[in-house]
Every structure is written in C-alpha cells, then in structure tokens.
Protein backbone atom coordinates (compact mmCIF):
# COMPACT_ATOMS: atom_id res chain seq x y z
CA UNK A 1 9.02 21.09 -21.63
CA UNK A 2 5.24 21.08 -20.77
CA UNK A 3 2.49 20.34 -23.19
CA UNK A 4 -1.34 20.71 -22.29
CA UNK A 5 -3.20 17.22 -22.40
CA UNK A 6 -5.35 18.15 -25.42
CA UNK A 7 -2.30 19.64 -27.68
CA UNK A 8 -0.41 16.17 -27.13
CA UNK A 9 -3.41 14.09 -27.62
CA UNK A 10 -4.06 15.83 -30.95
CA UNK A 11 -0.39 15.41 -32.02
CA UNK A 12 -0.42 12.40 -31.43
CA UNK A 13 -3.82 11.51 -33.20
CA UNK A 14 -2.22 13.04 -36.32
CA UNK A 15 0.86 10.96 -36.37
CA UNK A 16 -1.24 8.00 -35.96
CA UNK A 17 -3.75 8.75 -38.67
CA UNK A 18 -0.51 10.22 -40.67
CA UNK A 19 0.85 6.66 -40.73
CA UNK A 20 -2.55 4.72 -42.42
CA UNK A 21 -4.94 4.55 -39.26
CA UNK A 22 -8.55 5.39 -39.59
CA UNK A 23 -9.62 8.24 -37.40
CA UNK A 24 -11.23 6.41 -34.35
CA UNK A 25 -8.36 4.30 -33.66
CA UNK A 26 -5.80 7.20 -34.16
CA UNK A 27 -7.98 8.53 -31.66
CA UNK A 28 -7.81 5.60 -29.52
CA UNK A 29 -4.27 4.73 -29.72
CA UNK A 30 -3.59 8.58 -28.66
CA UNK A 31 -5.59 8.63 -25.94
CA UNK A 32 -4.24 5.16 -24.28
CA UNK A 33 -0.34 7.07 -24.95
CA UNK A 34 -1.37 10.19 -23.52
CA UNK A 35 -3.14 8.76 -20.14
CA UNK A 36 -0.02 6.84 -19.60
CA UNK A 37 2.07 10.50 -19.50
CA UNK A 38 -0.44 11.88 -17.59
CA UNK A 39 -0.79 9.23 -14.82
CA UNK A 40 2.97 9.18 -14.75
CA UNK A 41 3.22 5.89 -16.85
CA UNK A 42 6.02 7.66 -19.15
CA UNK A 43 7.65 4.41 -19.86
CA UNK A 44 4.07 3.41 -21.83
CA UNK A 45 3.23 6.67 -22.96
CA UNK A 46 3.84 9.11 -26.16
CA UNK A 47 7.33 7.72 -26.96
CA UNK A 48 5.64 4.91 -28.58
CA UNK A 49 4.75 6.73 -31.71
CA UNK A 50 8.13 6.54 -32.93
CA UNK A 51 8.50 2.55 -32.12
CA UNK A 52 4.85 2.52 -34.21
CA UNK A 53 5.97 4.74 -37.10
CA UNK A 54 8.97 2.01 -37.09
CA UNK A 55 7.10 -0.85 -37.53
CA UNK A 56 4.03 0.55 -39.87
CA UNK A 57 7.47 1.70 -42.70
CA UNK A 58 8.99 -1.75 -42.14
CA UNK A 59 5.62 -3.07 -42.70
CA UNK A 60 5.40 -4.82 -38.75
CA UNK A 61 2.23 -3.65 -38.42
CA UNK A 62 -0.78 -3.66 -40.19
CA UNK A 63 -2.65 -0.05 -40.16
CA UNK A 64 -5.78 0.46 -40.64
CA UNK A 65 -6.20 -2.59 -37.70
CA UNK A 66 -8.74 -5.06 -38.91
CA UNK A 67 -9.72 -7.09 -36.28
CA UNK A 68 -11.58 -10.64 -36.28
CA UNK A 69 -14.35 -12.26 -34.42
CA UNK A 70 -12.67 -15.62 -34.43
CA UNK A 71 -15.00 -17.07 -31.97
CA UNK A 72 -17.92 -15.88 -29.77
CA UNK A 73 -20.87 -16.99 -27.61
CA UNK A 74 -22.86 -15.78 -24.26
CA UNK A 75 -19.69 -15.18 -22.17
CA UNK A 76 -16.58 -15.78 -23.96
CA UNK A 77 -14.94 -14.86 -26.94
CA UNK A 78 -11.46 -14.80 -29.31
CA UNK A 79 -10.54 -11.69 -30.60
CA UNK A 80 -7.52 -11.99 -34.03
CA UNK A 81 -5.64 -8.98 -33.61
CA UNK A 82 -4.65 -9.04 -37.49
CA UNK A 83 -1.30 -7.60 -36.17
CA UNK A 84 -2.59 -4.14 -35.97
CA UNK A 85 -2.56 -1.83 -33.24
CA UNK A 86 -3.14 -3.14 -29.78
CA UNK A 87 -4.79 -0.77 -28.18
CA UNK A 88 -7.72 -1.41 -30.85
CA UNK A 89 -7.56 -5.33 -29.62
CA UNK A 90 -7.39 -4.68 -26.23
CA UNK A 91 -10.12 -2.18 -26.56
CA UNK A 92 -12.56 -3.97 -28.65
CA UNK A 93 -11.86 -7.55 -26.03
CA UNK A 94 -13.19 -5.22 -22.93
CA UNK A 95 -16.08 -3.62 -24.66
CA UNK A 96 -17.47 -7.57 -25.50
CA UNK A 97 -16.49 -8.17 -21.92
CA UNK A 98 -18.90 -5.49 -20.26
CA UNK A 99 -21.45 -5.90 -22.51
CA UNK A 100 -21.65 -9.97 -22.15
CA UNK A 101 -21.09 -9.61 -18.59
CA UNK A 102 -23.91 -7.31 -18.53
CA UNK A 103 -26.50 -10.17 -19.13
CA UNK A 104 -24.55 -12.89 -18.31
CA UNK A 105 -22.77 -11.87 -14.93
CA UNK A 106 -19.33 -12.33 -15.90
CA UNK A 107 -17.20 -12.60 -19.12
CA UNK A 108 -13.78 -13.45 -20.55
CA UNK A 109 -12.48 -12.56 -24.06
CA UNK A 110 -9.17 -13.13 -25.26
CA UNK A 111 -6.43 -11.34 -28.03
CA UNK A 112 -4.42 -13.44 -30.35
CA UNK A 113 -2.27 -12.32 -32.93
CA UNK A 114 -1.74 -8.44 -31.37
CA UNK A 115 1.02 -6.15 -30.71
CA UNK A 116 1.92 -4.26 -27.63
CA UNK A 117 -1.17 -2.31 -25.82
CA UNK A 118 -0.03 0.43 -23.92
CA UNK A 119 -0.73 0.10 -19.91
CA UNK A 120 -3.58 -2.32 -18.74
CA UNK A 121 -5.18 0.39 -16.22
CA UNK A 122 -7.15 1.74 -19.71
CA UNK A 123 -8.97 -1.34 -20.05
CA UNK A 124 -9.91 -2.25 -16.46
CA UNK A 125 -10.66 1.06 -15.95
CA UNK A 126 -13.15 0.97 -18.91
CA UNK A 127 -15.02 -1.57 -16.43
CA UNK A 128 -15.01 0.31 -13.15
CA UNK A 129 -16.65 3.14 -14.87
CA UNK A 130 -19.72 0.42 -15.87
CA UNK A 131 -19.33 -0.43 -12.16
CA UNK A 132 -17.44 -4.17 -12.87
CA UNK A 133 -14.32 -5.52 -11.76
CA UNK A 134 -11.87 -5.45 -15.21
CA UNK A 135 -9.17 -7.95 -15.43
CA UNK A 136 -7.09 -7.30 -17.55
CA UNK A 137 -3.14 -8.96 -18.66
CA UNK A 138 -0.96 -9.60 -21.72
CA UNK A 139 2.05 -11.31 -22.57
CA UNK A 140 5.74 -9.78 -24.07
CA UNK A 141 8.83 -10.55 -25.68
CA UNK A 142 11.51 -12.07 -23.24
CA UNK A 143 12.93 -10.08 -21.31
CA UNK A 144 12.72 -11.70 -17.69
CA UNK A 145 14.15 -14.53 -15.99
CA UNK A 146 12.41 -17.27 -14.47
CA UNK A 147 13.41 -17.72 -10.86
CA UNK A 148 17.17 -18.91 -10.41
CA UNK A 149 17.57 -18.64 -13.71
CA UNK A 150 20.20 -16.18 -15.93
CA UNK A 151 18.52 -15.10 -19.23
CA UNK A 152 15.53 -14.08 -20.00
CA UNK A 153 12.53 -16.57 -20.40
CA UNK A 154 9.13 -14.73 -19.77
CA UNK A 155 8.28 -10.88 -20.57
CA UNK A 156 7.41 -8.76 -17.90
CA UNK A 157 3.82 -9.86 -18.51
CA UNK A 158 1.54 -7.19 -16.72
CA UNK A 159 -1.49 -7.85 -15.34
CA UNK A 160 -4.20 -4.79 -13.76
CA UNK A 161 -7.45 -5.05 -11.87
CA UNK A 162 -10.07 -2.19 -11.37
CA UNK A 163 -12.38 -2.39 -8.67
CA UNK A 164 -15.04 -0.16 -8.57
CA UNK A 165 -16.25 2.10 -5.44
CA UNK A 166 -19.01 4.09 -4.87
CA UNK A 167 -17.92 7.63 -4.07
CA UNK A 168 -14.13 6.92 -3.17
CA UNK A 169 -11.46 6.47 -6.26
CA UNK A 170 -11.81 2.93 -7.92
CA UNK A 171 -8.84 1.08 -6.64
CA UNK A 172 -6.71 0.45 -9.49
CA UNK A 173 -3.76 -2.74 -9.56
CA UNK A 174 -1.34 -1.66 -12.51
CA UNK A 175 2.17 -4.29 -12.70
CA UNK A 176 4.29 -5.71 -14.49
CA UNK A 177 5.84 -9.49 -12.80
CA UNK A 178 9.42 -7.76 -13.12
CA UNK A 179 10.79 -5.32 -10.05
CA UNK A 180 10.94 -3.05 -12.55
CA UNK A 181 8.87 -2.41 -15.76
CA UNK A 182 11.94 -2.69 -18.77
CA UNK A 183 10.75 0.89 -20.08
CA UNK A 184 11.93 2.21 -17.45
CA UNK A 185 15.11 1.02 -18.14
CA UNK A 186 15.37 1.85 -21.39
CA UNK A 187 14.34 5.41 -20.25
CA UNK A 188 17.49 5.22 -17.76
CA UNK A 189 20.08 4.20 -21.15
CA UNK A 190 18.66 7.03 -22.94
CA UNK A 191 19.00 9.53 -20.22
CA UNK A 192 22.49 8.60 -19.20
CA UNK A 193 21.12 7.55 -15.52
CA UNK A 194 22.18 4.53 -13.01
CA UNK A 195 19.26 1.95 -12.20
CA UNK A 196 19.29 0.48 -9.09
CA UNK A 197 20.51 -2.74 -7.55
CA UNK A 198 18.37 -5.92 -7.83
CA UNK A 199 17.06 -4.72 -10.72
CA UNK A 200 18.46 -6.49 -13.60
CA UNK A 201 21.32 -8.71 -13.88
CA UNK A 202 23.96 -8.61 -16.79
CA UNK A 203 24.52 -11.27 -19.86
CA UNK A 204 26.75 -12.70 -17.01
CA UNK A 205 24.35 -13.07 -14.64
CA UNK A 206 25.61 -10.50 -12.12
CA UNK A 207 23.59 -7.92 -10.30
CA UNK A 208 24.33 -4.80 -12.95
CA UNK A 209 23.20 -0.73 -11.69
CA UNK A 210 24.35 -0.36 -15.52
CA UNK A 211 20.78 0.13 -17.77
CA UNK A 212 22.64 -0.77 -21.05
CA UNK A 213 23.92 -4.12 -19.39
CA UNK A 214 20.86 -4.69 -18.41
CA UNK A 215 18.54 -4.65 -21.44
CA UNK A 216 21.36 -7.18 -23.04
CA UNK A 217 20.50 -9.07 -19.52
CA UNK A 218 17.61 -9.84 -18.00
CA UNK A 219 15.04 -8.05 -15.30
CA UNK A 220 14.09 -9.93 -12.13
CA UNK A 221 11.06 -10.94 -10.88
CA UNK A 222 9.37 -9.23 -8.29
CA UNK A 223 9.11 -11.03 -5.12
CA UNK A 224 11.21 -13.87 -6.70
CA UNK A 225 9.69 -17.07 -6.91
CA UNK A 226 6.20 -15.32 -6.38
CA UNK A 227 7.13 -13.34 -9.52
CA UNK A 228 8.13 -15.79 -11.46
CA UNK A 229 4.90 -17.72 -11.07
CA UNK A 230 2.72 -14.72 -11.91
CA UNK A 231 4.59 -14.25 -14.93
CA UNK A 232 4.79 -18.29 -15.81
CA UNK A 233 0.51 -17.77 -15.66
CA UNK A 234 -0.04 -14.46 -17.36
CA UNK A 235 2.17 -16.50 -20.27
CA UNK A 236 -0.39 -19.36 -20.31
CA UNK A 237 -3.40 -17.70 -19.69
CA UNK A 238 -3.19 -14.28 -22.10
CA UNK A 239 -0.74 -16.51 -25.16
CA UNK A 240 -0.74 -20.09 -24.86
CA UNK A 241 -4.70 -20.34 -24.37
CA UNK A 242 -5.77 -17.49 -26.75
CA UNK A 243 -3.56 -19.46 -29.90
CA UNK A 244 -1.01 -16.82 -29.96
CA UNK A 245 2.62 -16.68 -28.98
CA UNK A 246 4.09 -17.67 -25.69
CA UNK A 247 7.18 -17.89 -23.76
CA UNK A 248 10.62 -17.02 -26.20
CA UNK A 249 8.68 -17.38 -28.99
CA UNK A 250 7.12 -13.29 -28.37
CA UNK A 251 9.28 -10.99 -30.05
CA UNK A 252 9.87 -7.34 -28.86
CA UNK A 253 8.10 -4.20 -30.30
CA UNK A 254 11.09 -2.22 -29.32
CA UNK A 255 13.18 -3.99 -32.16
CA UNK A 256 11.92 -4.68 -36.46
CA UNK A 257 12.36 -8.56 -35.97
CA UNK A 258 8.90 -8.85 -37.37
CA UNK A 259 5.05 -9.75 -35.32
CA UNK A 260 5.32 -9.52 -31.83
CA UNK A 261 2.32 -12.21 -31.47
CA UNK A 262 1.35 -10.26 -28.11
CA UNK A 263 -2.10 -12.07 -26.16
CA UNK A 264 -4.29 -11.22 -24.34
CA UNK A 265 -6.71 -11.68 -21.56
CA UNK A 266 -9.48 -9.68 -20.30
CA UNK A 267 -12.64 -10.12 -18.49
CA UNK A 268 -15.28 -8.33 -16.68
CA UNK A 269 -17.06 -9.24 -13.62
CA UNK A 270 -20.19 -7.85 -13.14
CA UNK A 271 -20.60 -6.81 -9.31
CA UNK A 272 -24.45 -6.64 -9.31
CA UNK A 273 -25.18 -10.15 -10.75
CA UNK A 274 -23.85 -11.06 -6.89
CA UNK A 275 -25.45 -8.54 -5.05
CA UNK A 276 -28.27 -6.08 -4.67
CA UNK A 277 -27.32 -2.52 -7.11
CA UNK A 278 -24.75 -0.40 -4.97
CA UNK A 279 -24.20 -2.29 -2.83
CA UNK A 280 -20.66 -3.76 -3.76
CA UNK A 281 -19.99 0.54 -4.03
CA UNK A 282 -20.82 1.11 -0.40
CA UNK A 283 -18.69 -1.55 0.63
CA UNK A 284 -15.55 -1.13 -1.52
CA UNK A 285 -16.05 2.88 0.06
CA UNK A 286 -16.14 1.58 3.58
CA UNK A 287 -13.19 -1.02 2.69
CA UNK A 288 -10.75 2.11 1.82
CA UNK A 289 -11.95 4.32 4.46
CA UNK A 290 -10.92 1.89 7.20
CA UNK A 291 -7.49 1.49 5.39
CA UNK A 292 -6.55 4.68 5.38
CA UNK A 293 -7.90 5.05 9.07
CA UNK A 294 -5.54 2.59 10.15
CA UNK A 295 -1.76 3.24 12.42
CA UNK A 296 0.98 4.61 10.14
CA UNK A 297 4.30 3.64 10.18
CA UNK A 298 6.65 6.09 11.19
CA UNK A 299 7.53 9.29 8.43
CA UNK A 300 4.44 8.33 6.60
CA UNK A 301 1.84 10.75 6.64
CA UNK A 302 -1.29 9.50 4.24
CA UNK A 303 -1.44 5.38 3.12
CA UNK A 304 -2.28 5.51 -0.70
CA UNK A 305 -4.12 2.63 -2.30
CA UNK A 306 -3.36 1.39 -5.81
CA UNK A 307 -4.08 3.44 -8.59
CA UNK A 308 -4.27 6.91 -6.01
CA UNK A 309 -1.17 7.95 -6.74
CA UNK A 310 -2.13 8.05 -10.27
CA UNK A 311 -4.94 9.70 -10.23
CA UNK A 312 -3.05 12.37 -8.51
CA UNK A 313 -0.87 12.62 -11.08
CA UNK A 314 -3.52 12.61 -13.67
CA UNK A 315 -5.14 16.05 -12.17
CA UNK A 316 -2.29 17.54 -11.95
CA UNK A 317 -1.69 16.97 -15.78
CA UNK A 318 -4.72 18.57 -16.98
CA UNK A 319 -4.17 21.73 -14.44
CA UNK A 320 -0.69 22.01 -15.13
CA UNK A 321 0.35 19.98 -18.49
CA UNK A 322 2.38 16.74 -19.18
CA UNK A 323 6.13 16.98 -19.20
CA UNK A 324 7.79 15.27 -22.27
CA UNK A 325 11.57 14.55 -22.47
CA UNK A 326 13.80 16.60 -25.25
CA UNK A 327 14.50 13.01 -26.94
CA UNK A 328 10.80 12.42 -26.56
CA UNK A 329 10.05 15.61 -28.02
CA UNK A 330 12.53 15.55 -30.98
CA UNK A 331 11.21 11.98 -32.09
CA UNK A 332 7.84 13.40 -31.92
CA UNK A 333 8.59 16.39 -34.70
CA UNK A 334 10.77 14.28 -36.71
CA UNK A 335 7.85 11.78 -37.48
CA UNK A 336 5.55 15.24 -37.79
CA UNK A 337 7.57 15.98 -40.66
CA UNK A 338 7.87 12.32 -42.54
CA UNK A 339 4.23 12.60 -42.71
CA UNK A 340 4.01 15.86 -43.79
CA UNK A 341 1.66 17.48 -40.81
CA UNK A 342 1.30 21.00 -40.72
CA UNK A 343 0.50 20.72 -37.11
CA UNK A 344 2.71 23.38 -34.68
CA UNK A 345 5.54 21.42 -33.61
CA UNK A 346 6.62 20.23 -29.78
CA UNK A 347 8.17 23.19 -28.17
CA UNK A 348 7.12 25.68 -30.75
C-alpha cells in the first residue's frame, strides 16, 4: 500500500509522542524514519517504531531523551545520550558541529551512551544545507566479521559524508562496512526471500543465500580486508574514543538484551574558512559535471553519483507516496492501538 509523506510522518509522530516523547523529538525521530522510506532506505525507516515501542515497555530506553553536555569547548564536544532516542543525540552532536565550525572552521562532537540513529545521510545532510562537509558515523551491535574471520566481531558500523555543491545535488556517501546493510536481511527473513551469495556466511562459516542462517551468522565486509579496516576505525573512533561501548560489547536494538551503548562521531567542516564564499560550490558543480560527461560503459545510459539515486527516490515519494510493507503496516496499527490513538489507521 501507498501512504502520502505527511500522513506517515504524522503517524508516526503520534506513536512516538504516544510512547513518553516530548513533541519536538517525536517530531524528529519521525522525520529521520520517514526520509529513510522515502529515499528508499526501508531497512532504516518506519519499521523502527515497533523495535522503539519494544524497548520504551521493557524500559530499554529512556523517553523523554535527556541529553548531557558532558564536555565542551571552541571545537569539540561530548554529547551523553542518557540512553534515549538517537536520533535526538545524533541531532543535537551536528547542530554543535555547524555552529562551532561556523567560527572556528571545523568541529568534531561525539555521542556516548546512545541507541541506534536511523541512517547517517540526515545528519550530514543537515551540513550541506549550511554549505559544510558533514561527517558523520556510529558504531552497532556485532554482527560482522573481521576479515578471515567466522563470527561476528564489529557491527556494520556506517559512516556518510555530504559534500555540498552549488547548483548541482550535494553528493551524498551513505554505507554501512558490510556488503550488505543487516536490515536488509532481516527484511529478506520476513518476506520469505533468498539473499544473495557473498553476503553472509552461516554459524558454520559457509557462504549461506539463506537470510535466517544468516542473521544467526555473520555479514561480510565489503571489499574484504578494506572493509574490515573501515569498520575496525568507525569502532574506535565513534565508541572507544567517545567513552561508550565498542567492539562485542554493543548490544543490538533489534533484540530486549538491555542499552545498546551505540557512539558516535560527527563533525562539520566548514568549506569557506579555506576558501573565498562559493567558491568550494562552483567547484564541487564543475567536479560532477565532468563526471557525468565522461565515456560510459556499455548498457549504461546516465553515471549517478552518491546520494542521486536517492534523491530520485525522494521526489518521487512526495509526488507519488511511500510504499509500506503489509507486516510494516500491521505493526504500525497494532502499536496505534496500545497507545490508544484515534488517528485513521494504515490502509484505512
């Protein structure tokens, strides 16, 4: 079924402020779940209310989110999550980040103590629109192997990077260090479907196209060894250095074994403190024009940069709607009723 962007976000609002949040981060939170859907992103997107509902009855997470200023001076700063939601974390690190890096050139705050925050193309993107490069990556539960290895070690441990243009689309890096984000996995076990080779190996260590085998197994990492290192840095940089958890010592959001400990690591890079005011814009245009200018391989008839395909997506969904999954859907109107909305139902 097809919902319009605006009906979704305001379900989803409700459920959030349903379940203890105060109204700007319900409003928040719903807007990071709903971008996801609309830029395609389904594995991050509105199916997280239920995992949240979860974890604010078996008291996993702490709603309203009160956040602490552990630390802060002209260009850094430590963010406590408090174990609330972490879009609010992640939020609140990037708006320090633009503002510091506003005066100061450049700017790194990081997230202890959080919980899963939706895709990291929100934040960066936060920074484009101010005209700075956003960094932005996180840490997860285990759920990937380091290279040669059998069982999971690191999460999937995403990391994004907006870069600002002048009239062209801000190129936007969105991955996770896995071939294959685990959400999209667990989407395959739900719907029934095969996942490809070289995704995932079983609690064997073989290759498995089974999805179930492979969330008791462990993902790969993308580009091996390269992978692997990405993921090994993300883990230091966004948990061990922030004072939050690290390594096998993250636990999942997708199961009530209590705080995830999720870090984080953001920054902001403020193009003009290197050179003259639009500048960096013309550039970054010129850079994207002469990529897409140059010889295509053969079938392919436009090169996309990162983050295009997205927005593609994205303006599609507010012309023509979002499409949510029945199982999606049901979970949706199942928690609309525990909280006792009167808000028209998903598919009414």
């Amino acid at each position: 079924m097809r919902l319009m962007p605006e009906q979704l976000r305001e379900i989803a609002k409700t459920i959030i402020e349903g379940l203890g949040a105060s109204h700007e981060e319900a409003a928040l939170v719903a807007e990071s779940l709903v971008r996801a859907n609309m830029r395609g992103v389904e594995s991050h997107g509105v199916n997280y209310l239920k995992l949240i509902s979860d974890r604010v009855e078996a008291d996993m997470i702490n709603v309203p989110t009160k956040l602490t200023l552990v630390k802060e001076d002209d260009t850094i700063a430590i963010i406590d999550g408090g174990n609330g939601l972490g879009q609010v974390a992640a939020y609140r690190a990037m708006k320090i980040c633009i503002q510091q890096a506003r005066d100061c050139g450049i700017a790194l705050t990081l997230v202890r103590n959080t919980n899963n925050i939706g895709f990291l193309a929100f934040y960066t993107l936060m920074a484009a629109e101010q005209g700075m490069i956003g960094i932005c990556s996180c840490n997860a539960a285990p759920s990937m192997t380091p290279w040669g290895g059998s069982e999971p070690f690191f999460g999937t441990n995403p990391i994004s990077i907006s870069i600002p243009s002048g009239s062209e689309l801000p190129i936007v890096i969105d991955m996770s260090q896995s071939v294959v984000a685990r959400g999209k996995i667990r989407r395959a076990a739900l719907l029934k479907q095969q996942i490809p080779n070289g995704w995932a190996l079983d609690q064997s260590g073989v290759s498995t196209r089974d999805p179930e085998a492979a969330l008791k197994g462990t993902l790969l990492p993308i580009g091996g060894p390269k992978g692997s290192g990405l993921a090994l840095a993300v883990d230091i940089l966004a948990g061990m250095l922030s004072g939050s958890k690290y390594g096998p010592d993250v636990r999942t959001f997708h199961q009530l074994l209590g705080p995830t400990g999720v870090g984080v690591f953001s920054m902001a890079i403020n193009t003009e403190s290197f050179m003259p005011s639009g500048q960096f814009g013309l550039l970054i245009d010129n850079y994207i024009r002469s990529i897409k200018k140059i010889r295509k391989a053969g079938g392919v008839s436009q090169i996309y940069l990162p983050g295009e395909i997205e927005f593609e997506k994205e303006k599609r969904s507010h012309a023509e709607g979002i499409e949510i999954d029945t199982f999606v859907a049901e979970s949706v109107n199942q928690i609309l009723n525990k909280i006792g909305s009167s808000l028209r139902k998903v598919g009414d």
